[in-house]
C-alpha atoms as a PDB file:
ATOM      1  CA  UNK A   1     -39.047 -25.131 -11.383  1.00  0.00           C
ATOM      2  CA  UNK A   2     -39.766 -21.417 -10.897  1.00  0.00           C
ATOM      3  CA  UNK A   3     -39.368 -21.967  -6.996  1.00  0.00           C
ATOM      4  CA  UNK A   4     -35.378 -23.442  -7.888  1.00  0.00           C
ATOM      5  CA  UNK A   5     -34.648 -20.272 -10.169  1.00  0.00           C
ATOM      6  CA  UNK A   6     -36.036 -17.501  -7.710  1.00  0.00           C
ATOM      7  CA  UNK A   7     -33.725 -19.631  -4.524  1.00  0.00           C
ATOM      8  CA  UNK A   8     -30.979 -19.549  -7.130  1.00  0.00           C
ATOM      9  CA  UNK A   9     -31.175 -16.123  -8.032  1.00  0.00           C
ATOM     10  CA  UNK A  10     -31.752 -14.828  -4.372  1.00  0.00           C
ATOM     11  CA  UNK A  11     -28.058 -17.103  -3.325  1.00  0.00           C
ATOM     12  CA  UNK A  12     -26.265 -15.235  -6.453  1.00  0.00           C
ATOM     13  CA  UNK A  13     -27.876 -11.693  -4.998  1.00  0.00           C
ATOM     14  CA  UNK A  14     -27.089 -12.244  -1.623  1.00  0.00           C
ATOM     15  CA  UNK A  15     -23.374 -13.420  -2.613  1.00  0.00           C
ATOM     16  CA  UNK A  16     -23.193 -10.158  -4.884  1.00  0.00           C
ATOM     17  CA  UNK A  17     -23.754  -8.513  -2.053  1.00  0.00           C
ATOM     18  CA  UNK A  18     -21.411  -9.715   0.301  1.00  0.00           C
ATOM     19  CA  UNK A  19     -18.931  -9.482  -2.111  1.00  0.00           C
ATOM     20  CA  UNK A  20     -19.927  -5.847  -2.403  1.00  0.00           C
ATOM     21  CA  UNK A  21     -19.807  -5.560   1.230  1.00  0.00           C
ATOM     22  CA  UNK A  22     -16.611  -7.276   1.542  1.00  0.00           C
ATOM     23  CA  UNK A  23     -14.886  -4.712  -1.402  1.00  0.00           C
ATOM     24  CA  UNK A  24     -16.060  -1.413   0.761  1.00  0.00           C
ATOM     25  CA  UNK A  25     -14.446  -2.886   3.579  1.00  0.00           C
ATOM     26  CA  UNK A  26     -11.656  -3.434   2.157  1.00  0.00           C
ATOM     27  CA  UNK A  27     -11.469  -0.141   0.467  1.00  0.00           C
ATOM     28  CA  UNK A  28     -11.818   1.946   3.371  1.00  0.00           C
ATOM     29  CA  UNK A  29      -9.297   3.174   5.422  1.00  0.00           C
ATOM     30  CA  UNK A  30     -10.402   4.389   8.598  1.00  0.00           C
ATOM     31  CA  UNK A  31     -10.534   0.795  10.489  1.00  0.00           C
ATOM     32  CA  UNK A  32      -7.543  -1.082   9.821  1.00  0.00           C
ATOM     33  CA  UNK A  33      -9.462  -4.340  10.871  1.00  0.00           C
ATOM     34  CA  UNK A  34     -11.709  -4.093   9.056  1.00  0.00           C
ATOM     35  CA  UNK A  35     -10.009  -3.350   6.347  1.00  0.00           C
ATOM     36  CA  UNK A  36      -7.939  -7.222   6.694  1.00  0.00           C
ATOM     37  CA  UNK A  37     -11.272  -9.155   7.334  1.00  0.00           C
ATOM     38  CA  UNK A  38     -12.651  -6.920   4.365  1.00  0.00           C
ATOM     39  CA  UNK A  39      -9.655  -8.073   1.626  1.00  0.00           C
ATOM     40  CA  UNK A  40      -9.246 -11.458   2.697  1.00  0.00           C
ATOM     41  CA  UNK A  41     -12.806 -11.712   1.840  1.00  0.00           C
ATOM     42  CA  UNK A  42     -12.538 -10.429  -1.694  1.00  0.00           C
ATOM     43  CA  UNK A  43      -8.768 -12.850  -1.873  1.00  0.00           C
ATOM     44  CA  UNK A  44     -11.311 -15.627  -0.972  1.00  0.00           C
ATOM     45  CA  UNK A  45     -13.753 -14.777  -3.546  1.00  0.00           C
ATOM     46  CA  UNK A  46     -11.308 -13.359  -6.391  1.00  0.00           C
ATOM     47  CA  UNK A  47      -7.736 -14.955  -5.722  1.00  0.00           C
ATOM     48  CA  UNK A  48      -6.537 -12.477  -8.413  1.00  0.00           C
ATOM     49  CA  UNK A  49      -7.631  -9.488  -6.830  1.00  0.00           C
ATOM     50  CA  UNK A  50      -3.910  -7.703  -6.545  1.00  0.00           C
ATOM     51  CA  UNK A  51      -5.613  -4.220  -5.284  1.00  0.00           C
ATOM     52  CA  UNK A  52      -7.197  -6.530  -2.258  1.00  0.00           C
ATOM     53  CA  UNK A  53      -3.447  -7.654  -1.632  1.00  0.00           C
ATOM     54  CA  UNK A  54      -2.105  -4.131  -1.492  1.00  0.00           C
ATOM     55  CA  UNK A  55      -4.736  -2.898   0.649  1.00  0.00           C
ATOM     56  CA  UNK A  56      -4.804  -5.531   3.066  1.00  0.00           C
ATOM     57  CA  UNK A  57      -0.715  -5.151   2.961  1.00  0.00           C
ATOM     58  CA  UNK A  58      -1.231  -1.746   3.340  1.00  0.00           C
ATOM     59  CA  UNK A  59      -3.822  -2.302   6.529  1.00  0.00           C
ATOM     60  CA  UNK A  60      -0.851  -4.699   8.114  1.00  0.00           C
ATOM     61  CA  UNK A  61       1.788  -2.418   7.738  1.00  0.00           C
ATOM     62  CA  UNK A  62      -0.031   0.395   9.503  1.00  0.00           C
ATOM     63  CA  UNK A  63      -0.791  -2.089  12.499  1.00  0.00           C
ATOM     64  CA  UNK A  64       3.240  -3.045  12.330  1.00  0.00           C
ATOM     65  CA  UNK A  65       2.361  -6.603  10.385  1.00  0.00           C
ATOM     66  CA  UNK A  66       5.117  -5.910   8.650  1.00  0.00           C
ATOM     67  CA  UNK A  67       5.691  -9.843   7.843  1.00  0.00           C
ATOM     68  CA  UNK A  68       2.133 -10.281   6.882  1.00  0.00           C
ATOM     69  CA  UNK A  69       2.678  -6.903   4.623  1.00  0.00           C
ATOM     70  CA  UNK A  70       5.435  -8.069   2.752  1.00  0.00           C
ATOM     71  CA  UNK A  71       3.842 -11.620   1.763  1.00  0.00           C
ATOM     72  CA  UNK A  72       0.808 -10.022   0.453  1.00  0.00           C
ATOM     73  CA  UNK A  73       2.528  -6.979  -1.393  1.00  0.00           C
ATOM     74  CA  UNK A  74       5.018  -9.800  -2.793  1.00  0.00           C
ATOM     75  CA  UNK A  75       1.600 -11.406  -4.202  1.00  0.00           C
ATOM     76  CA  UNK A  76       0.205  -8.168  -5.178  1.00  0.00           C
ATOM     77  CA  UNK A  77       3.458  -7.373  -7.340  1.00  0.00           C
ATOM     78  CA  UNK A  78       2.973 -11.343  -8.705  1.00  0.00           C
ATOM     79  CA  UNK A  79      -0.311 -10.596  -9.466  1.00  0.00           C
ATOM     80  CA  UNK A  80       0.299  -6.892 -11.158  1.00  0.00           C
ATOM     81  CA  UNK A  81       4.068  -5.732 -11.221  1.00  0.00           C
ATOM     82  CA  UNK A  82       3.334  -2.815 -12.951  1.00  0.00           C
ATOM     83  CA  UNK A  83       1.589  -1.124 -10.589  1.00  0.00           C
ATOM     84  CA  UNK A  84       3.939   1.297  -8.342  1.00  0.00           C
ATOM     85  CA  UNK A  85       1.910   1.144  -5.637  1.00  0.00           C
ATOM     86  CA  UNK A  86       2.508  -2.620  -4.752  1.00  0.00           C
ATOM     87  CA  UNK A  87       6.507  -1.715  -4.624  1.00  0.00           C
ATOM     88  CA  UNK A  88       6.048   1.396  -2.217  1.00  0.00           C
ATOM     89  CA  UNK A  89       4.088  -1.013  -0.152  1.00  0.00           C
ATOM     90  CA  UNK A  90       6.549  -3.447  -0.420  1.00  0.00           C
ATOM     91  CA  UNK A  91       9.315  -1.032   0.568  1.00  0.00           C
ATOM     92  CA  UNK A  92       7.331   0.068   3.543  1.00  0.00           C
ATOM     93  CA  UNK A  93       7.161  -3.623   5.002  1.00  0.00           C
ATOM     94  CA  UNK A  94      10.886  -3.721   4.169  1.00  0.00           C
ATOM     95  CA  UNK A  95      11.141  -0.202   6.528  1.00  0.00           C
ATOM     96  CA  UNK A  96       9.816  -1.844   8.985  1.00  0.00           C
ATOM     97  CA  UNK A  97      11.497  -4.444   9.445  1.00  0.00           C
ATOM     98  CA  UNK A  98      14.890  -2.139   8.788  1.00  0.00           C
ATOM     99  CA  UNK A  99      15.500  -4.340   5.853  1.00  0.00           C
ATOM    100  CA  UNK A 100      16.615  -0.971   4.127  1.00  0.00           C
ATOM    101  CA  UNK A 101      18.594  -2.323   0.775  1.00  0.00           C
ATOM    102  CA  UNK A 102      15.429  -4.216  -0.057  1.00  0.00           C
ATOM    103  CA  UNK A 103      13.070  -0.970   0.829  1.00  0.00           C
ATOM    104  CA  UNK A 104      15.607   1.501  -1.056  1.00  0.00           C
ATOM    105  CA  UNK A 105      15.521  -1.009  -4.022  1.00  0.00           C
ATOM    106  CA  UNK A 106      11.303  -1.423  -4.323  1.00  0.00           C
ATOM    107  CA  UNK A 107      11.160   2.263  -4.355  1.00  0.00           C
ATOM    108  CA  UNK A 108      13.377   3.330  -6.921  1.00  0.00           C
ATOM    109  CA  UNK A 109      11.888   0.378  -9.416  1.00  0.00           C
ATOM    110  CA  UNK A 110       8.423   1.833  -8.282  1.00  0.00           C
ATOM    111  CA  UNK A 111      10.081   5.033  -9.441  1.00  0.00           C
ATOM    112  CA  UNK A 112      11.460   3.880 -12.646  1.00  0.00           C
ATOM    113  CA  UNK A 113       7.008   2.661 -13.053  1.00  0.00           C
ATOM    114  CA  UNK A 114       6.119   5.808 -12.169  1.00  0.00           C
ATOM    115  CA  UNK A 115       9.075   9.089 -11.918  1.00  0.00           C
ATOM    116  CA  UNK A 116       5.887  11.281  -9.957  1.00  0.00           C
ATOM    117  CA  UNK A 117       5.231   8.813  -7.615  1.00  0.00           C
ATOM    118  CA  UNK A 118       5.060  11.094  -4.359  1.00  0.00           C
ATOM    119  CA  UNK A 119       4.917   8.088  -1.775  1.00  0.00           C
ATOM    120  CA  UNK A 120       7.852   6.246  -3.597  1.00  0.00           C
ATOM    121  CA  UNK A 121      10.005   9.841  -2.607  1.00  0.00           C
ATOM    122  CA  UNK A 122       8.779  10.152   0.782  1.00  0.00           C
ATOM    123  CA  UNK A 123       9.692   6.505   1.461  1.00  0.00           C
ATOM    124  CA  UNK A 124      13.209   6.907   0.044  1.00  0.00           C
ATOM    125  CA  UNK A 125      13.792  10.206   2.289  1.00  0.00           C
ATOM    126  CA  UNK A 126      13.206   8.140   4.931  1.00  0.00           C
ATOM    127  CA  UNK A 127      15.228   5.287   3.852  1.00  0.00           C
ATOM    128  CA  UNK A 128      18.011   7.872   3.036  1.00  0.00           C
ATOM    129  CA  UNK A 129      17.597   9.285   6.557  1.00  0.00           C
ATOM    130  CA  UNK A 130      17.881   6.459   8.365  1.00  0.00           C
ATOM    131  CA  UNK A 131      21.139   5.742   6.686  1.00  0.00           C
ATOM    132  CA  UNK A 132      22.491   8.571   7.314  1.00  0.00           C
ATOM    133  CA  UNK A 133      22.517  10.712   3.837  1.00  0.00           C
ATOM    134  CA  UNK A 134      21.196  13.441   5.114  1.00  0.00           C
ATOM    135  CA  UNK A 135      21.464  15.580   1.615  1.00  0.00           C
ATOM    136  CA  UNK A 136      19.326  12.695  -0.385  1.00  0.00           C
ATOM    137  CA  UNK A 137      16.959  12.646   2.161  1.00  0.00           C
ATOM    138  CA  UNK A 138      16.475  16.391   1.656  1.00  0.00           C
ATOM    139  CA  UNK A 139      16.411  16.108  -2.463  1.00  0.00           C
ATOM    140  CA  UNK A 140      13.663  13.685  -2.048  1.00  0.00           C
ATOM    141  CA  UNK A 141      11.334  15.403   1.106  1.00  0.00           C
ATOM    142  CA  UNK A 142      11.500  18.417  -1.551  1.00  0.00           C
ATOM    143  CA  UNK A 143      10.689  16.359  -4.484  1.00  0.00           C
ATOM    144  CA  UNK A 144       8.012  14.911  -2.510  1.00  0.00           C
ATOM    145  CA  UNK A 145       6.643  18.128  -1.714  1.00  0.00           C
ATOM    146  CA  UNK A 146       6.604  19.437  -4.853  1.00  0.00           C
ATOM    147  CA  UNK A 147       4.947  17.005  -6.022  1.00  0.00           C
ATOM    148  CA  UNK A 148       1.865  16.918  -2.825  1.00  0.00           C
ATOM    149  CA  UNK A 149       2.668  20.081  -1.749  1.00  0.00           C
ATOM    150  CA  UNK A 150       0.469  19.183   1.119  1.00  0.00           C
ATOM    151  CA  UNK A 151       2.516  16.231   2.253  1.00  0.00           C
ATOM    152  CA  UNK A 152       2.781  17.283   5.791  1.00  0.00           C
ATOM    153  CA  UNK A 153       5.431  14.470   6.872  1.00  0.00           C
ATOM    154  CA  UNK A 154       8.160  15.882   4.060  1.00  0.00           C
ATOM    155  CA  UNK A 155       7.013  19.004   5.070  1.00  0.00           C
ATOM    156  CA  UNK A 156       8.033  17.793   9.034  1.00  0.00           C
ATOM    157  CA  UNK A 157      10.881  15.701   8.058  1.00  0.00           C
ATOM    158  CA  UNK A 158      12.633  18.885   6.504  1.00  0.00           C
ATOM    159  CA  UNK A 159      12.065  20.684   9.398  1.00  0.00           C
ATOM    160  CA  UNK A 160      13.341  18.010  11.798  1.00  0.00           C
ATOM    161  CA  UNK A 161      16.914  17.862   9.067  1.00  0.00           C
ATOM    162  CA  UNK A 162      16.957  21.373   9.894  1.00  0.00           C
ATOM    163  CA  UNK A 163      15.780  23.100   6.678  1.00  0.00           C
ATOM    164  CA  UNK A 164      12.865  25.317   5.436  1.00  0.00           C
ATOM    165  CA  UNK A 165      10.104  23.143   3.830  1.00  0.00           C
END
């Protein structure tokens, strides 16, 4: 009997564990692949898990998934739709794939979640740049900045539309 609780609690540790593996992998940044095989190991394990979603739709989007990106951000904003984060990442699928109503709406509701959401401005400049309203785009690369005032791509964008950061 003692034999069948220590081989049950080992299987429970060792599935802890890769679930704690799984979670650093997905939390990291630096490996994109990673990153996928890390969240859709937590999705598989926690099916609820809408920060795994966002990551991993984060992780697509950077590799130009941007199909892939938009169905799990969709399911992160299912799972959790107050969380701005899951409509910036939504918007940046919809950038992508130049779907920019869609984008330009995600980030202004992420903005109505959160009005000093810094990524939510950036990704409307850009949105605003690419169709061609050149003074919005500037509002927001200055609102982004003054929010991060380290964001070096506002800082670059505003020198690329010809102004002083």
């Amino acid at each position: 009997m003692l034999r069948v609780i220590f081989a049950c609690l080992a299987i429970a540790l060792g599935a802890a564990s890769a679930f704690a593996d799984a979670r650093r992998d997905c939390e990291q940044s630096y490996d994109r692949q990673l990153t996928i095989r890390g969240c859709t190991e937590v999705i598989r394990s926690d099916g609820a898990a809408a920060w795994a979603y966002a990551n991993r739709s984060h992780a697509y989007e950077r590799i130009g998934e941007y199909r892939l990106s938009l169905a799990d951000a969709n399911m992160a904003i299912q799972l959790d739709p107050s969380h701005p984060l899951h409509f910036v990442n939504r918007a940046a699928a919809y950038i992508g794939l130049r779907d920019y109503s869609s984008a330009l709406a995600d980030t202004s509701t992420a903005l109505r979640i959160d009005p000093r959401h810094a990524l939510a401005f950036v990704n409307r400049a850009y949105i605003y740049e690419q169709l061609g309203d050149r003074n919005r785009a500037i509002a927001d690369y200055r609102r982004t900045l003054e929010l991060d005032p380290r964001h070096q791509y506002a800082r670059d964008a505003l020198r690329r539309l010809g102004v002083s950061p």
